[in-house]
C-alpha atoms as a PDB file:
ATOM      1  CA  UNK A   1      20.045 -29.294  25.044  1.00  0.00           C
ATOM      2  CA  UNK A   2      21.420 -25.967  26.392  1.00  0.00           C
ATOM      3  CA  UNK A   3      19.438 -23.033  24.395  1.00  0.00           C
ATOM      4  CA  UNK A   4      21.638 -19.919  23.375  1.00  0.00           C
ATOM      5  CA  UNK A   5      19.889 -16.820  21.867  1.00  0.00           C
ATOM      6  CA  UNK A   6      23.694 -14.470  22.381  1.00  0.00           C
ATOM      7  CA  UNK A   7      24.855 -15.846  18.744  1.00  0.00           C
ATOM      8  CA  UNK A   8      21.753 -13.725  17.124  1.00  0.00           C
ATOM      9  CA  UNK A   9      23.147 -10.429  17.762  1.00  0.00           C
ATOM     10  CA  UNK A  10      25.575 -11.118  14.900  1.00  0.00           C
ATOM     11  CA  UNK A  11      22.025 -12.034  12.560  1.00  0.00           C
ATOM     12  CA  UNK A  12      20.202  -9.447  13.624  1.00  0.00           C
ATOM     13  CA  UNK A  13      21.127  -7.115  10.641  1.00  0.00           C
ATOM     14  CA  UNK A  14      20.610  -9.489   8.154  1.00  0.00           C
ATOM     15  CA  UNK A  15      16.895 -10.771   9.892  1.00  0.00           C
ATOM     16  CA  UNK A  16      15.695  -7.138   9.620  1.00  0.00           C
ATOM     17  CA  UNK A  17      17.043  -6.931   5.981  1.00  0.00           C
ATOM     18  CA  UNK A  18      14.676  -9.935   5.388  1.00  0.00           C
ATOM     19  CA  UNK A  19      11.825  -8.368   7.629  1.00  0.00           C
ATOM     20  CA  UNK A  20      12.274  -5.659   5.120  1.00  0.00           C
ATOM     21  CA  UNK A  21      11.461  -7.503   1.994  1.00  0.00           C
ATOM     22  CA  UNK A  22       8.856  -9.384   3.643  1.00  0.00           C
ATOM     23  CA  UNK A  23       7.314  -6.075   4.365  1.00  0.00           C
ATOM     24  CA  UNK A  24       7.660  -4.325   1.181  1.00  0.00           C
ATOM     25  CA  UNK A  25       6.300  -7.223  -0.918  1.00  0.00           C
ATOM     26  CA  UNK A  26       3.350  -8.178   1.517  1.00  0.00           C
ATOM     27  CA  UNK A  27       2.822  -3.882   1.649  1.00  0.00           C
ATOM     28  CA  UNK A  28       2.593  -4.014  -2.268  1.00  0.00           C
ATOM     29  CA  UNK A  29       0.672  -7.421  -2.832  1.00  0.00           C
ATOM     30  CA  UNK A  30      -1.643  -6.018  -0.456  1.00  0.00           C
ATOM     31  CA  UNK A  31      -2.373  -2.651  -1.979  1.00  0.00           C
ATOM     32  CA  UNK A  32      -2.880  -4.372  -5.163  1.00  0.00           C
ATOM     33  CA  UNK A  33      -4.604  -6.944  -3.747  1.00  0.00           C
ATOM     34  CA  UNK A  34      -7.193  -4.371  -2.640  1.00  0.00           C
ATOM     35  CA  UNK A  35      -7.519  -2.519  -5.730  1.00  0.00           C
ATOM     36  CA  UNK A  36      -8.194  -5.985  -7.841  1.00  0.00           C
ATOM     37  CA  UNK A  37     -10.595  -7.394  -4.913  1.00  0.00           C
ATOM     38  CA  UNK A  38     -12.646  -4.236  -5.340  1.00  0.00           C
ATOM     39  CA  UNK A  39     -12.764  -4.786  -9.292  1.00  0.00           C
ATOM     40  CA  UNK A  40     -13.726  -8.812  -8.331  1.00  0.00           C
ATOM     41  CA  UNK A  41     -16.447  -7.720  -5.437  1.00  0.00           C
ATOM     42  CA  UNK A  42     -18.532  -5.589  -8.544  1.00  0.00           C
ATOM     43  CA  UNK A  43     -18.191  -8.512 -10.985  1.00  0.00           C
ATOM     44  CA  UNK A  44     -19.728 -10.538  -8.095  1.00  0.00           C
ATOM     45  CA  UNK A  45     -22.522  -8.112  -8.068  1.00  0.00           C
ATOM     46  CA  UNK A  46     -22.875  -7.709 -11.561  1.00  0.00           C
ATOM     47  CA  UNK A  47     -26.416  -8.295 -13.070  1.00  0.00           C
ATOM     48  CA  UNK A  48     -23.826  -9.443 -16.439  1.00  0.00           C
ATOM     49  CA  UNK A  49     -24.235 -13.745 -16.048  1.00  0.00           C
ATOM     50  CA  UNK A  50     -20.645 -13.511 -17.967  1.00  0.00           C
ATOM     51  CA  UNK A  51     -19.225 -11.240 -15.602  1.00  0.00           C
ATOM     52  CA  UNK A  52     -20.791 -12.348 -12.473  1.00  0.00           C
ATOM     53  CA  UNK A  53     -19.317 -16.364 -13.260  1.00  0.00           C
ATOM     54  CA  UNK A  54     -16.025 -15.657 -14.676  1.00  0.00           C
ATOM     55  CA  UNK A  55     -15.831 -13.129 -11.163  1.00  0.00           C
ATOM     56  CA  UNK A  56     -16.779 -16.151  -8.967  1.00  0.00           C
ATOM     57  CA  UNK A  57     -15.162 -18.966 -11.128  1.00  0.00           C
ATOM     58  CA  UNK A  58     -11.542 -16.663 -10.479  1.00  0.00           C
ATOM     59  CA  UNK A  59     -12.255 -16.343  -6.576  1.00  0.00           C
ATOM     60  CA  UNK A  60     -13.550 -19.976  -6.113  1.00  0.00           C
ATOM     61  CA  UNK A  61     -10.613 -21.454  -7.649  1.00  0.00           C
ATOM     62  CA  UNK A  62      -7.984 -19.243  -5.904  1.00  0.00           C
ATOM     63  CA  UNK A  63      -9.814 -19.704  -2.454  1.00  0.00           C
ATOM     64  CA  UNK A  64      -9.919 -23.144  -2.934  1.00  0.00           C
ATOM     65  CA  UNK A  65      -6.282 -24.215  -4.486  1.00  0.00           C
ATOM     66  CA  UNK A  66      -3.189 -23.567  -1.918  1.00  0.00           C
ATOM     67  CA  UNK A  67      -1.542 -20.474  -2.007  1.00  0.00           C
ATOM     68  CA  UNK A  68       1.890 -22.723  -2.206  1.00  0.00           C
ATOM     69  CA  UNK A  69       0.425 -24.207  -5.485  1.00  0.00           C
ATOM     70  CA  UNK A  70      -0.353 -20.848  -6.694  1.00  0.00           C
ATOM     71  CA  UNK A  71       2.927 -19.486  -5.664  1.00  0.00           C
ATOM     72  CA  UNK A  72       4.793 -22.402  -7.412  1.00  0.00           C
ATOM     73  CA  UNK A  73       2.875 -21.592 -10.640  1.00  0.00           C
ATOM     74  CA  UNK A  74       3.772 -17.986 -10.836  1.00  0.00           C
ATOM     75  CA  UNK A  75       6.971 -18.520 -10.208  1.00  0.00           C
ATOM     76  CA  UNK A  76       7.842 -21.383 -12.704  1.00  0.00           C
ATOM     77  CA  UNK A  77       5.013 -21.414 -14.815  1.00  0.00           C
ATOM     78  CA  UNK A  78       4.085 -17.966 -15.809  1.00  0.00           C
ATOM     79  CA  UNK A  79       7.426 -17.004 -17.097  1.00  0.00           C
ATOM     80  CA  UNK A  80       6.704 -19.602 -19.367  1.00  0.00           C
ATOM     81  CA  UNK A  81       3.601 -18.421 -20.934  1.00  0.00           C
ATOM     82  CA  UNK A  82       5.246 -14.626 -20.724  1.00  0.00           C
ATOM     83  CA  UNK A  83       8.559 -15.765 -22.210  1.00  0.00           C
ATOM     84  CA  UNK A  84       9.962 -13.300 -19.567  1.00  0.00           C
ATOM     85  CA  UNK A  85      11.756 -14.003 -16.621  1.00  0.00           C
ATOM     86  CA  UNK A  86       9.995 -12.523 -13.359  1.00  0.00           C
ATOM     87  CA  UNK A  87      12.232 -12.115  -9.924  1.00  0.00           C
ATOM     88  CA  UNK A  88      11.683 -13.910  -6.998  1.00  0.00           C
ATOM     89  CA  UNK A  89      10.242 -10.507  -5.842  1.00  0.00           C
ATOM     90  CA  UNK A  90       7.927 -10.019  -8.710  1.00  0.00           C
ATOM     91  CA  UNK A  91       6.432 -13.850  -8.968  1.00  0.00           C
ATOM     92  CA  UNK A  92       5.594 -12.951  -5.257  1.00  0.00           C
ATOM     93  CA  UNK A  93       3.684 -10.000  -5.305  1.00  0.00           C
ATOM     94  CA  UNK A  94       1.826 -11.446  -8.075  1.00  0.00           C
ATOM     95  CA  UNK A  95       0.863 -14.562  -6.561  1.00  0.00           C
ATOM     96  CA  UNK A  96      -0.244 -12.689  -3.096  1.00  0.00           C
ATOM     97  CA  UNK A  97      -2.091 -10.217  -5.168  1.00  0.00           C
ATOM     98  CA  UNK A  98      -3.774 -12.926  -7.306  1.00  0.00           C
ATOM     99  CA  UNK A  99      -4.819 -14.843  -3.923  1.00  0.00           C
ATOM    100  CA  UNK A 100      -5.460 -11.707  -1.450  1.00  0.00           C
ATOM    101  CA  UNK A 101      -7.519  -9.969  -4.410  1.00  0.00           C
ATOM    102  CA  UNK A 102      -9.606 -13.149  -4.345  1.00  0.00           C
ATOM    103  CA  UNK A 103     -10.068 -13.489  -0.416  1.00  0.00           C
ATOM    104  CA  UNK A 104     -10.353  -8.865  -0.284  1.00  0.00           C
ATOM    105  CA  UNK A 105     -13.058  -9.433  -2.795  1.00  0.00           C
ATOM    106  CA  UNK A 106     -15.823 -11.122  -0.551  1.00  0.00           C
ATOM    107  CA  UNK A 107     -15.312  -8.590   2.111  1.00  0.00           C
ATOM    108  CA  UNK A 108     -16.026  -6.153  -0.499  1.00  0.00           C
ATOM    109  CA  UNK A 109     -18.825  -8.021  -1.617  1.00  0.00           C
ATOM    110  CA  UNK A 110     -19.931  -8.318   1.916  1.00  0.00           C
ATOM    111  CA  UNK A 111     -19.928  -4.303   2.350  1.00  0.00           C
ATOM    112  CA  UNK A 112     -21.465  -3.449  -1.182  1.00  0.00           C
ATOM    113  CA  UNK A 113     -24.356  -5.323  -0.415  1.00  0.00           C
ATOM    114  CA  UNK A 114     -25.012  -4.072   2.862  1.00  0.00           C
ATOM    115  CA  UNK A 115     -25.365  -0.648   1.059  1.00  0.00           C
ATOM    116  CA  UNK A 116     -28.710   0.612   0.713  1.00  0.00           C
ATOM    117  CA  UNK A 117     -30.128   0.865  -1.995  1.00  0.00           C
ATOM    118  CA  UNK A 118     -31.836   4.424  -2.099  1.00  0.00           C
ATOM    119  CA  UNK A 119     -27.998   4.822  -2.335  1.00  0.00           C
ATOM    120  CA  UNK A 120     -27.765   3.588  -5.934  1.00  0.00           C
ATOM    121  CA  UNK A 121     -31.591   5.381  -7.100  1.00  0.00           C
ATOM    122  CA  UNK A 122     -30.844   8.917  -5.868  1.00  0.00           C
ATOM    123  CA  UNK A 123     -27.550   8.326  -7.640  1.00  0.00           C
ATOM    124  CA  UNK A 124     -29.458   7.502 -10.701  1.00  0.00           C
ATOM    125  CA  UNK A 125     -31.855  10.129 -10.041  1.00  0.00           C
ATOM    126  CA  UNK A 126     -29.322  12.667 -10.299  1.00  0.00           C
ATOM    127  CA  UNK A 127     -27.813  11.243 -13.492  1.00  0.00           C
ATOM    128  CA  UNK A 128     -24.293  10.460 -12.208  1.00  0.00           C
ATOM    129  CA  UNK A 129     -22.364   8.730 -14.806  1.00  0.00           C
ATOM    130  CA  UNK A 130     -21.674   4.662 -13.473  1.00  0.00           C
ATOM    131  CA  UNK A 131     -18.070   5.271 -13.223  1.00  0.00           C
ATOM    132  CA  UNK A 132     -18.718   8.338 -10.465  1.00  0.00           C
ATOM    133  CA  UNK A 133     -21.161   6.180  -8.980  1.00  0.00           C
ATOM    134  CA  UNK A 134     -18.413   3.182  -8.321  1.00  0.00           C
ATOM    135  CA  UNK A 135     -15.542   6.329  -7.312  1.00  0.00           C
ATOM    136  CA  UNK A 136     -17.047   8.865  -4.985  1.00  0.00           C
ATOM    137  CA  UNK A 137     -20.507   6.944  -3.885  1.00  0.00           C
ATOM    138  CA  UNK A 138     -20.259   3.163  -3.939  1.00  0.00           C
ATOM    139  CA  UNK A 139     -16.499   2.922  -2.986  1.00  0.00           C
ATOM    140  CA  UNK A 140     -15.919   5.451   0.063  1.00  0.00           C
ATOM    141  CA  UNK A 141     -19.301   3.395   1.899  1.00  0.00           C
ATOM    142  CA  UNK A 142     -17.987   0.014   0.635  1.00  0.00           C
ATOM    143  CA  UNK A 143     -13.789   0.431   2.197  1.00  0.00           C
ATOM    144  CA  UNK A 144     -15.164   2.258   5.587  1.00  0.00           C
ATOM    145  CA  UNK A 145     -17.663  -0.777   5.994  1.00  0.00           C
ATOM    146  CA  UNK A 146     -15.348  -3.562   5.134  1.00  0.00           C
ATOM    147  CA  UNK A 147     -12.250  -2.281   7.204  1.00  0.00           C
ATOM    148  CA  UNK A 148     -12.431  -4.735   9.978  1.00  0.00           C
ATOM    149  CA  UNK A 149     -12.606  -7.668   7.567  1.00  0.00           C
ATOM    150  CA  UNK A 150      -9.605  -5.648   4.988  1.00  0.00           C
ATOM    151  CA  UNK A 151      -7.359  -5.763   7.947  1.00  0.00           C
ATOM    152  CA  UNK A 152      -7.975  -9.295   8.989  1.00  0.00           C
ATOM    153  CA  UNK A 153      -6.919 -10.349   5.515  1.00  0.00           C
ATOM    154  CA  UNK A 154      -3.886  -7.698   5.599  1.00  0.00           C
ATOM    155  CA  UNK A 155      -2.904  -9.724   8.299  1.00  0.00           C
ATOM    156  CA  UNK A 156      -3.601 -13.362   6.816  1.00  0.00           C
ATOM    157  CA  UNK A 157      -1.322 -12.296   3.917  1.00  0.00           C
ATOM    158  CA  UNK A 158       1.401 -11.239   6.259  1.00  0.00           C
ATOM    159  CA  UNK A 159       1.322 -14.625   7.875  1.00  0.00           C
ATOM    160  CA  UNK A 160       0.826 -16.775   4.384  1.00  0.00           C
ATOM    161  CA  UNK A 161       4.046 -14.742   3.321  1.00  0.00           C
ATOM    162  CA  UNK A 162       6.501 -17.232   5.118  1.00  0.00           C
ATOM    163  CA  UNK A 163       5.713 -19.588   2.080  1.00  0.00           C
ATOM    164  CA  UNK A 164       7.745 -17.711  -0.506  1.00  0.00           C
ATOM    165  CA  UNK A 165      10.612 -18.624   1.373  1.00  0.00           C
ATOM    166  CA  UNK A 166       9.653 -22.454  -0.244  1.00  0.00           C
ATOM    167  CA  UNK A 167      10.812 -20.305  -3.984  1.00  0.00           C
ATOM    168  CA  UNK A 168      14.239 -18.660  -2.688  1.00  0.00           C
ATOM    169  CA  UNK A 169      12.775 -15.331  -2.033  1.00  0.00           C
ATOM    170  CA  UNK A 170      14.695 -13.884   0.368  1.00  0.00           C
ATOM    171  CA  UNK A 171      12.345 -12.483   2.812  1.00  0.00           C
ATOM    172  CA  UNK A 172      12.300 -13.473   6.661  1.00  0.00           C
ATOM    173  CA  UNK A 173      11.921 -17.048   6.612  1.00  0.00           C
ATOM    174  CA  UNK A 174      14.062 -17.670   3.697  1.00  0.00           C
ATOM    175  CA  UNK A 175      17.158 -15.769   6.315  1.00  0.00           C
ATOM    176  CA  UNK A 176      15.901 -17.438   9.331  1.00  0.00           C
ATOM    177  CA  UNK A 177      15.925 -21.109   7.575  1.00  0.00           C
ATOM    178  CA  UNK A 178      19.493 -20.508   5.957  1.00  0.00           C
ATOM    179  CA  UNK A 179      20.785 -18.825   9.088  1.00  0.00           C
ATOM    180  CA  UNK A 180      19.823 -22.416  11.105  1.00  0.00           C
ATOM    181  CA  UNK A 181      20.967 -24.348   8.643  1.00  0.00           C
ATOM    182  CA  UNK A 182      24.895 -22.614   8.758  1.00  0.00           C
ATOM    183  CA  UNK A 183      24.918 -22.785  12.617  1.00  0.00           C
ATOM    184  CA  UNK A 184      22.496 -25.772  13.137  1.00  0.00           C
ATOM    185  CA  UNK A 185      20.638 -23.840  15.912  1.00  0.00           C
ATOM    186  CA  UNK A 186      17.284 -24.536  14.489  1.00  0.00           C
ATOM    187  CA  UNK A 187      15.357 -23.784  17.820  1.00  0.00           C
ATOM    188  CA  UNK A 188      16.944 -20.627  19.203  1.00  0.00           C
ATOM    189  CA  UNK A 189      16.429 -19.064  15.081  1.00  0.00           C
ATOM    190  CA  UNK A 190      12.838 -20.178  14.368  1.00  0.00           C
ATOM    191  CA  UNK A 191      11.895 -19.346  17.722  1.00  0.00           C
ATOM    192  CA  UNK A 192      13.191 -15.748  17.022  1.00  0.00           C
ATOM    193  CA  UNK A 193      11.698 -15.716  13.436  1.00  0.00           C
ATOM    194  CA  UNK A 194       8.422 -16.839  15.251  1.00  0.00           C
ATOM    195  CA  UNK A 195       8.186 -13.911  17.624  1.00  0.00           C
ATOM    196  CA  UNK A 196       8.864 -11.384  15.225  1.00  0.00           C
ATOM    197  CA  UNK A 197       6.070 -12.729  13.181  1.00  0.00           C
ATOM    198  CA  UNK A 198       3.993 -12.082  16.330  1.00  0.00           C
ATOM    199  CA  UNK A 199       5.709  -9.141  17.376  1.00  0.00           C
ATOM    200  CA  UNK A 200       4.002  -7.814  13.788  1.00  0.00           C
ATOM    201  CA  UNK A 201       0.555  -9.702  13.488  1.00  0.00           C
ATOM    202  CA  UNK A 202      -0.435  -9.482  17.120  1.00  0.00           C
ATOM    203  CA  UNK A 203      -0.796  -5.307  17.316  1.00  0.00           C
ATOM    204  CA  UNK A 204      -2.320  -5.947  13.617  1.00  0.00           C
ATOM    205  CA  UNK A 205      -4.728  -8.173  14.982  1.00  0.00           C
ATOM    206  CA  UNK A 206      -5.486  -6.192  18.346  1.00  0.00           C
ATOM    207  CA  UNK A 207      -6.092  -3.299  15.802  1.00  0.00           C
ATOM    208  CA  UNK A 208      -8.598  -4.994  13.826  1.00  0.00           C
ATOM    209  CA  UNK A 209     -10.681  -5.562  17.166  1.00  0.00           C
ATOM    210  CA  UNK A 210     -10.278  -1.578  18.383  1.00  0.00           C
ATOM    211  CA  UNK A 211     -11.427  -0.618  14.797  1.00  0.00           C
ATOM    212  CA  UNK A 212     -14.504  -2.805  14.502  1.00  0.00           C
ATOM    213  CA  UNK A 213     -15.326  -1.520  17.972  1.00  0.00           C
ATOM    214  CA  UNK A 214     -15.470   2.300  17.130  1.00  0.00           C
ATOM    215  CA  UNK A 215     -17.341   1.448  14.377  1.00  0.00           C
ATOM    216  CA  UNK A 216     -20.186  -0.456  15.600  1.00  0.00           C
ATOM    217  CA  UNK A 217     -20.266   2.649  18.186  1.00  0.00           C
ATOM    218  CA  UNK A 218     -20.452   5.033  14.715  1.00  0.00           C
ATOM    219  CA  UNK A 219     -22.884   2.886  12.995  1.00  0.00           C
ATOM    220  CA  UNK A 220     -25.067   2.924  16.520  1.00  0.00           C
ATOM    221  CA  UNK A 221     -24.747   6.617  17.261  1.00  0.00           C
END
């Protein structure tokens, strides 16, 4: 079989219009994903038994169900219960949120408990409120510890995000697959698809190495 790549050039707009979305919805899942992982990561430390096990009961089960699964039930399930229709767009930042708040929250959990903890007495020594404590004391320490791990999952997401193509969203995959199937070049597109993938996660992943680096030389100096 002769491989030609020429035909792509005529794609090309419509592969970066689906980088796009795949961007914008992994860039929002992920945010949110962050926010809810650090709520999950202090009902994991909670001394509360009812909030510690419903914490870990939500971020066993979504670690240890398939994010397709989950993704399926968001999208055709949850409307359901809702009696509302959600997009294509919509079921899929809420699935990735649900699943990358689960998998944020044990780096979280990782960095709050490698706090000290003259952190949390002179806190209480100088009567700070337990809201200000989580805000300007427990959070700041908590992110700048787990960054390292926070971008390795950022970048996990970006890579699970090919499976909303399996719903009809129309992000990268979902083009690439449609764009093979009306010229039947399956090898020169998913080859293409493939390296832009890279072309994204590799720096992402080189960064997360350079990062940890500098700060192991922060936490040693």
């Amino acid at each position: 079989m002769e491989l030609d790549f020429s035909f792509l050039l005529s794609y090309s707009g419509v592969l970066l219009q689906g980088l796009s979305t795949t961007l914008q919805f992994v860039g929002l899942a992920a945010l949110l994903g962050l926010i809810w992982g650090f709520v999950l990561s202090l009902g994991r430390t909670s001394e509360n038994h009812v909030i510690y096990w419903a914490s870990t009961l939500y971020v066993e089960f979504f670690r240890g169900t398939p994010v397709l699964v989950q993704l399926f039930w968001v999208f055709f399930c949850l409307p359901l219960f809702l009696g509302i229709d959600l997009s294509g767009f919509a079921s899929a930042v809420i699935a990735l949120s649900l699943y990358s708040g689960a998998i944020i929250s044990e780096s979280f959990r990782a960095a709050l408990k490698s706090i000290e903890s003259s952190q949390f007495d002179a806190c209480t020594a100088l009567g700070l409120p337990r809201g200000v404590q989580t805000i300007f004391v427990v959070l700041p320490q908590a992110v700048l510890r787990a960054i390292p791990n926070l971008l390795s999952n950022v970048v996990s997401l970006f890579k699970e995000s090919a499976l909303v193509s399996a719903v009809g969203m129309a992000d990268l995959m979902y083009v690439g697959q449609n764009i093979a199937n009306n010229v039947a070049r399956p090898i020169e597109i998913l080859t293409v698809v493939a390296l832009i993938y890279f072309a994204i996660g590799f720096p992402l992943t080189r960064a997360v190495s350079v990062v940890e680096a500098r700060l192991l030389k922060v936490v040693k100096a």
